[in-house]
N, C-alpha and C. Protein backbone atom coordinates (compact mmCIF):
# COMPACT_ATOMS: atom_id res chain seq x y z
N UNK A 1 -168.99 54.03 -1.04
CA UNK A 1 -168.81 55.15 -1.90
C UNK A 1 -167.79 56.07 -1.26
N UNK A 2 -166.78 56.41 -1.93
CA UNK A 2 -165.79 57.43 -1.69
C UNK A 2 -165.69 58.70 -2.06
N UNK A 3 -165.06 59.83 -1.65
CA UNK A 3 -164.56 60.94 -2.33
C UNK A 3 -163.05 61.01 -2.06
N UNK A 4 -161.93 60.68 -3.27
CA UNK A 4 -160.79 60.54 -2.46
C UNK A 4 -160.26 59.88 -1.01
N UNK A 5 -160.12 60.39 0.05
CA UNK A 5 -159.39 59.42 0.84
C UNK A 5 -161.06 59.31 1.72
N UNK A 6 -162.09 60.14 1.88
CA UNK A 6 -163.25 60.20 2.29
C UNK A 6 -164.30 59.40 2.36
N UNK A 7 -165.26 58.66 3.44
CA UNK A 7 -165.91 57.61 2.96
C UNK A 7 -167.36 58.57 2.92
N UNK A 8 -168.19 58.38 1.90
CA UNK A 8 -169.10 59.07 1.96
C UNK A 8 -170.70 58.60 2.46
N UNK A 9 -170.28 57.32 2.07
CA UNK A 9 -171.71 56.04 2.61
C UNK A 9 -171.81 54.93 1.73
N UNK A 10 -172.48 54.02 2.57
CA UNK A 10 -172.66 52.63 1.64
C UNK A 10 -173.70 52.48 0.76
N UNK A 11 -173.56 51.24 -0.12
CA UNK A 11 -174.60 50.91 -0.75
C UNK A 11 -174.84 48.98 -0.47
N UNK A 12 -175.96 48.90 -0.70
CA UNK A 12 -176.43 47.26 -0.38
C UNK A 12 -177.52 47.07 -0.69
N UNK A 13 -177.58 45.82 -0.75
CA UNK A 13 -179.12 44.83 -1.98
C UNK A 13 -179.82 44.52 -0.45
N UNK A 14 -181.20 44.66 -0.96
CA UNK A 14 -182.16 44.34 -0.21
C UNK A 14 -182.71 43.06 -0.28
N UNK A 15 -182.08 41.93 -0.99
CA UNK A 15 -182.51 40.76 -1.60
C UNK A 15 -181.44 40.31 -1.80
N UNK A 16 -181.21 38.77 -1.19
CA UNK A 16 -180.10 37.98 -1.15
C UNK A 16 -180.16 37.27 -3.31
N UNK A 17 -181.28 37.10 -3.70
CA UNK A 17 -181.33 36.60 -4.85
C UNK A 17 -181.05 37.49 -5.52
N UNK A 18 -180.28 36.77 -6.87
CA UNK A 18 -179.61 36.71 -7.59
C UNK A 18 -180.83 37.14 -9.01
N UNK A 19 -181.34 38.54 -8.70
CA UNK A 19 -182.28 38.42 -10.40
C UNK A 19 -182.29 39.77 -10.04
N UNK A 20 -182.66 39.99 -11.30
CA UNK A 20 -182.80 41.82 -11.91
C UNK A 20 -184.40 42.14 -12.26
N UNK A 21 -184.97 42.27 -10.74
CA UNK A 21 -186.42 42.82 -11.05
C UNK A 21 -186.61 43.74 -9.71
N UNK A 22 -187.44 43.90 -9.54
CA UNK A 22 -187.95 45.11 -8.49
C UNK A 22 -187.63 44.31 -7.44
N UNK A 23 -188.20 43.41 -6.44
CA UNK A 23 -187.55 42.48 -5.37
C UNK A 23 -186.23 42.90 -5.29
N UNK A 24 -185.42 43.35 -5.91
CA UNK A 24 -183.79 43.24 -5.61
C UNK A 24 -183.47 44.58 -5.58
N UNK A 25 -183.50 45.48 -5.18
CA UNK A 25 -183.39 46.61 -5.07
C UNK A 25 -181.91 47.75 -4.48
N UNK A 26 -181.59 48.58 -4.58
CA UNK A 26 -180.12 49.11 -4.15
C UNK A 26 -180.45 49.73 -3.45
N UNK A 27 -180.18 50.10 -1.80
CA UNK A 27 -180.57 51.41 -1.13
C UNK A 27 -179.09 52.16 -0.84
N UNK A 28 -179.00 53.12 -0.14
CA UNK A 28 -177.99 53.15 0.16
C UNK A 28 -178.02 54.23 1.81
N UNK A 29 -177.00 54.29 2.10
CA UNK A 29 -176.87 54.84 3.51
C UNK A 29 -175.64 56.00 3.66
N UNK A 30 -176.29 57.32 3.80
CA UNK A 30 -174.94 58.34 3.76
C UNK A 30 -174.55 58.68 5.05
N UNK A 31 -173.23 58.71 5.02
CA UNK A 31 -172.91 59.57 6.38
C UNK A 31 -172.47 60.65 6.53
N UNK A 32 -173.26 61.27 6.80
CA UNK A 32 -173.49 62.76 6.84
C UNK A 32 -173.88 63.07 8.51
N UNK A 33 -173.88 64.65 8.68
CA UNK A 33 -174.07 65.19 9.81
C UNK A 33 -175.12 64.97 9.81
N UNK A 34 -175.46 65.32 11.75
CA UNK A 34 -177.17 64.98 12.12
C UNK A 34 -177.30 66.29 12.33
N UNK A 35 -178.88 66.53 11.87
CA UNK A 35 -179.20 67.59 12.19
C UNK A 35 -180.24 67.98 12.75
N UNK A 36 -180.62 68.83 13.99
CA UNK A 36 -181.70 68.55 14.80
C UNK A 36 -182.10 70.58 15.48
N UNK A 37 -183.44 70.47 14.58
CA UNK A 37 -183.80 71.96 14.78
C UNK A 37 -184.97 71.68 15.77
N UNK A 38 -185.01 72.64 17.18
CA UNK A 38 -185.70 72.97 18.36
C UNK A 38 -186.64 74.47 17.83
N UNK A 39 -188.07 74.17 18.06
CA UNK A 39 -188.75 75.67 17.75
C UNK A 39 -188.99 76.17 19.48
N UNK A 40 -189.64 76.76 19.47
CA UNK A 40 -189.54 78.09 20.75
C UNK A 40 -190.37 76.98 21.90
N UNK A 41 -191.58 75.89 21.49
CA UNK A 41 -191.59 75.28 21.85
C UNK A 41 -191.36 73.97 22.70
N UNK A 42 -190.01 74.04 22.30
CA UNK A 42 -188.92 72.76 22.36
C UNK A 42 -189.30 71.76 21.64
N UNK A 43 -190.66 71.45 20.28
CA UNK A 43 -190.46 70.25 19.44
C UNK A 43 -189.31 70.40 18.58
N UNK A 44 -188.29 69.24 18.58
CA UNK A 44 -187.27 68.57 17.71
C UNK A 44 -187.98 68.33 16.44
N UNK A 45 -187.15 68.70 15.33
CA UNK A 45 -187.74 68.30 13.48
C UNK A 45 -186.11 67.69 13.47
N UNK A 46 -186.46 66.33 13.28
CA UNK A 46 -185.48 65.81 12.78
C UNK A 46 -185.12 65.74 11.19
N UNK A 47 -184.32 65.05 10.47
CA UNK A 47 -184.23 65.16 8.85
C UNK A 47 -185.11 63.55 8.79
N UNK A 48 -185.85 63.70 7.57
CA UNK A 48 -186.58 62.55 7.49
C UNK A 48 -186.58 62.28 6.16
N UNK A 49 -185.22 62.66 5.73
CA UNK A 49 -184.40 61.81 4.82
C UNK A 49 -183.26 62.23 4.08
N UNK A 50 -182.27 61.66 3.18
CA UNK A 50 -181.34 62.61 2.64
C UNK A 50 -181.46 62.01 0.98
N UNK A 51 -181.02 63.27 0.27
CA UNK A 51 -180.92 63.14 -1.32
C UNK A 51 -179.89 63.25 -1.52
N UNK A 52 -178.60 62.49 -0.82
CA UNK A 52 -177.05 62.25 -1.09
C UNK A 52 -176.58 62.89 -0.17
N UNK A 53 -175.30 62.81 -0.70
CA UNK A 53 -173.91 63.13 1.06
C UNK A 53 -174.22 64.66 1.42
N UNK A 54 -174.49 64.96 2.56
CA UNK A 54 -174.96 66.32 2.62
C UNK A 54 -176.22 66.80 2.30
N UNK A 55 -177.19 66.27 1.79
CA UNK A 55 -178.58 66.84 1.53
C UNK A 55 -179.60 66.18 2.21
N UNK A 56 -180.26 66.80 3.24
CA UNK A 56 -181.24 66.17 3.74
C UNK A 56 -182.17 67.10 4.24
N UNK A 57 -184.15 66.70 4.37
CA UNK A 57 -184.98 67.48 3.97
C UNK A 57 -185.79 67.06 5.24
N UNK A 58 -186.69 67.76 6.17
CA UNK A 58 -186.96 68.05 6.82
C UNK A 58 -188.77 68.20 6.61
N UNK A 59 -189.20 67.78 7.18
CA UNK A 59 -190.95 67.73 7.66
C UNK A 59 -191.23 69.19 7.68
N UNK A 60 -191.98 69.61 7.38
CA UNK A 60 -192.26 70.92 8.13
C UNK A 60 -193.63 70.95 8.59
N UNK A 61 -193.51 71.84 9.65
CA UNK A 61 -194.84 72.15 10.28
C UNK A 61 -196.22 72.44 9.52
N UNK A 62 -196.99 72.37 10.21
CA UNK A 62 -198.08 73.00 9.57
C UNK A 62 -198.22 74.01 8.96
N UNK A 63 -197.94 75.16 10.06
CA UNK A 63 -197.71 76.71 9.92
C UNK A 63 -196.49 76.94 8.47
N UNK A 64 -196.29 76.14 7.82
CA UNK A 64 -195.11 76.20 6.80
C UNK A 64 -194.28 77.32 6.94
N UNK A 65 -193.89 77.10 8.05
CA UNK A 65 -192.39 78.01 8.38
C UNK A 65 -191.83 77.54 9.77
N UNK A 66 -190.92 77.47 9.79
CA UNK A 66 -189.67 77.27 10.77
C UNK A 66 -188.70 77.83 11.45
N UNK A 67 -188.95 78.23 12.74
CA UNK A 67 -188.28 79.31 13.87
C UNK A 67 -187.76 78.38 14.94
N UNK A 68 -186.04 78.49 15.00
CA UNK A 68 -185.78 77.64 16.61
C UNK A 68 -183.97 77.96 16.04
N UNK A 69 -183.51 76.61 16.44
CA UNK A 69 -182.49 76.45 17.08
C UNK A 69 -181.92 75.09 16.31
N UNK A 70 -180.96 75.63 15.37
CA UNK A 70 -180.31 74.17 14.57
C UNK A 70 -179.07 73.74 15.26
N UNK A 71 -179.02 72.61 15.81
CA UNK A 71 -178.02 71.80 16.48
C UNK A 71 -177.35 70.70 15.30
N UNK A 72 -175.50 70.97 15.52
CA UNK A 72 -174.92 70.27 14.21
C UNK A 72 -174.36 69.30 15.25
N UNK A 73 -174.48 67.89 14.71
CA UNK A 73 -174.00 66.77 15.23
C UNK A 73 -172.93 66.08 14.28
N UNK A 74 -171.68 65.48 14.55
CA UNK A 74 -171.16 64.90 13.66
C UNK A 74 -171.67 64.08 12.92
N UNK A 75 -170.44 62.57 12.29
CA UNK A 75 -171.33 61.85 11.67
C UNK A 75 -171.77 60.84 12.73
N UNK A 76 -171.80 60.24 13.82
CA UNK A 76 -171.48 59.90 15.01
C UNK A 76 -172.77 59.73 15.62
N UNK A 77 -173.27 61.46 14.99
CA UNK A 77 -174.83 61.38 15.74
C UNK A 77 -174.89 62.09 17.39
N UNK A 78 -173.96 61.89 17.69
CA UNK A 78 -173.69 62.49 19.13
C UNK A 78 -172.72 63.31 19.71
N UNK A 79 -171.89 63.52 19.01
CA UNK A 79 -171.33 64.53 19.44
C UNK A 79 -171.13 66.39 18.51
N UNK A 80 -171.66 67.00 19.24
CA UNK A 80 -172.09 68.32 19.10
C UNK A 80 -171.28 68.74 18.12
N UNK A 81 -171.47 69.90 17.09
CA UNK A 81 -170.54 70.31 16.69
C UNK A 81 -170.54 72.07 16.93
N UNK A 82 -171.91 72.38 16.85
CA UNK A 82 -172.40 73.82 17.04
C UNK A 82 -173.98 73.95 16.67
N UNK A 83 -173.95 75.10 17.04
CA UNK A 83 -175.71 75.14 16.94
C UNK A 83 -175.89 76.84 16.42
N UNK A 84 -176.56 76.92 16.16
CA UNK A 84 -177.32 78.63 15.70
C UNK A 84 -178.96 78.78 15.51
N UNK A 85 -179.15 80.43 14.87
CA UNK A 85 -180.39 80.21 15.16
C UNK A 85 -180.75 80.17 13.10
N UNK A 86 -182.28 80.12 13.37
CA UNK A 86 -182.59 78.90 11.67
C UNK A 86 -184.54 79.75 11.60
N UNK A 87 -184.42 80.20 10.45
CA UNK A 87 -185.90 80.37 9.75
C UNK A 87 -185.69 79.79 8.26
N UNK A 88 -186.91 78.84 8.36
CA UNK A 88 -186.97 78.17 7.20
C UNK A 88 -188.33 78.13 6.68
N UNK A 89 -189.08 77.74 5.29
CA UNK A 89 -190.08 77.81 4.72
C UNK A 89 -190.07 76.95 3.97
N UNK A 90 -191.32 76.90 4.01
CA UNK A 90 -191.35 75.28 3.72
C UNK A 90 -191.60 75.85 1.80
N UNK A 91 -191.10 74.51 0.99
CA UNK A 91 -190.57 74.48 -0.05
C UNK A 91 -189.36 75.34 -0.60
N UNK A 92 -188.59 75.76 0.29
CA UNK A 92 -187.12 76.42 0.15
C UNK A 92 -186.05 75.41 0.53
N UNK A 93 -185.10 75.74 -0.67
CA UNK A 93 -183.59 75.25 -0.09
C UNK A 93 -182.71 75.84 0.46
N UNK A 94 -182.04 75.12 1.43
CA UNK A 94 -180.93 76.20 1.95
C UNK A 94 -179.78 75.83 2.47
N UNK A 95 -178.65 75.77 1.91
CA UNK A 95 -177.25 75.75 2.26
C UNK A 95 -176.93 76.05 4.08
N UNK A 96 -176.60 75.21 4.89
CA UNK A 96 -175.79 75.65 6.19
C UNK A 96 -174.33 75.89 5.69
N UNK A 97 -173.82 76.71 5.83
CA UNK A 97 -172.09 77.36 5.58
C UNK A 97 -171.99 77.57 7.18
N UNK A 98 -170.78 76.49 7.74
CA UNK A 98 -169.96 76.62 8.70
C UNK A 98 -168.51 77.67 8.77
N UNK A 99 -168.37 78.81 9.47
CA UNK A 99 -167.28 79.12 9.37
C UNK A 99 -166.52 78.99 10.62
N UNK A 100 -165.44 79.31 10.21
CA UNK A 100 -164.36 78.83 11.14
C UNK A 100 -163.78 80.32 11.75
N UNK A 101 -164.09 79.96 13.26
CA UNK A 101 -163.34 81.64 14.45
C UNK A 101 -165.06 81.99 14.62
């Protein structure tokens, strides 16, 4: 899957056969940034899954809220991009906006 000159992630059959029923299924795989939030504790909440290029949703604690430290990883997975600090609640969405300087 593309956006212009951009690769955004793949798609692939879970079933080598050749039929149109549930067995044969499409998943797909985005590449997107990793993202990895630290609470005061030091437990890591990784994303534990994404809903397309850029959207991905996160476990939350018990306490349904979220205090720490969001670390941006490329698509790579390993190399850093920046980090800040992050309160989140659980059943909220929320945009990260990177700026630049």
């Amino acid at each position: 899957m593309t956006s212009g000159s951009s690769i955004l992630g793949v798609l692939y059959r879970a079933n080598p056969i050749n039929l149109l029923n549930a067995a044969n299924q499409i998943y797909a795989r985005w590449l997107q940034k990793k993202l990895v939030i630290t609470d005061a504790s030091g437990t890591q909440y990784f994303p534990q899954g994404g809903y397309g290029p850029d959207r991905q949703w996160f476990q939350s604690p018990s306490a349904g809220s979220l205090q720490g430290i969001i670390t941006v990883y490329s698509e790579d997975g390993i190399t850093p991009l920046g980090k800040g600090t992050v309160t989140m609640s659980t059943g909220q969405a929320y945009q990260l906006v990177v700026g630049s300087g």
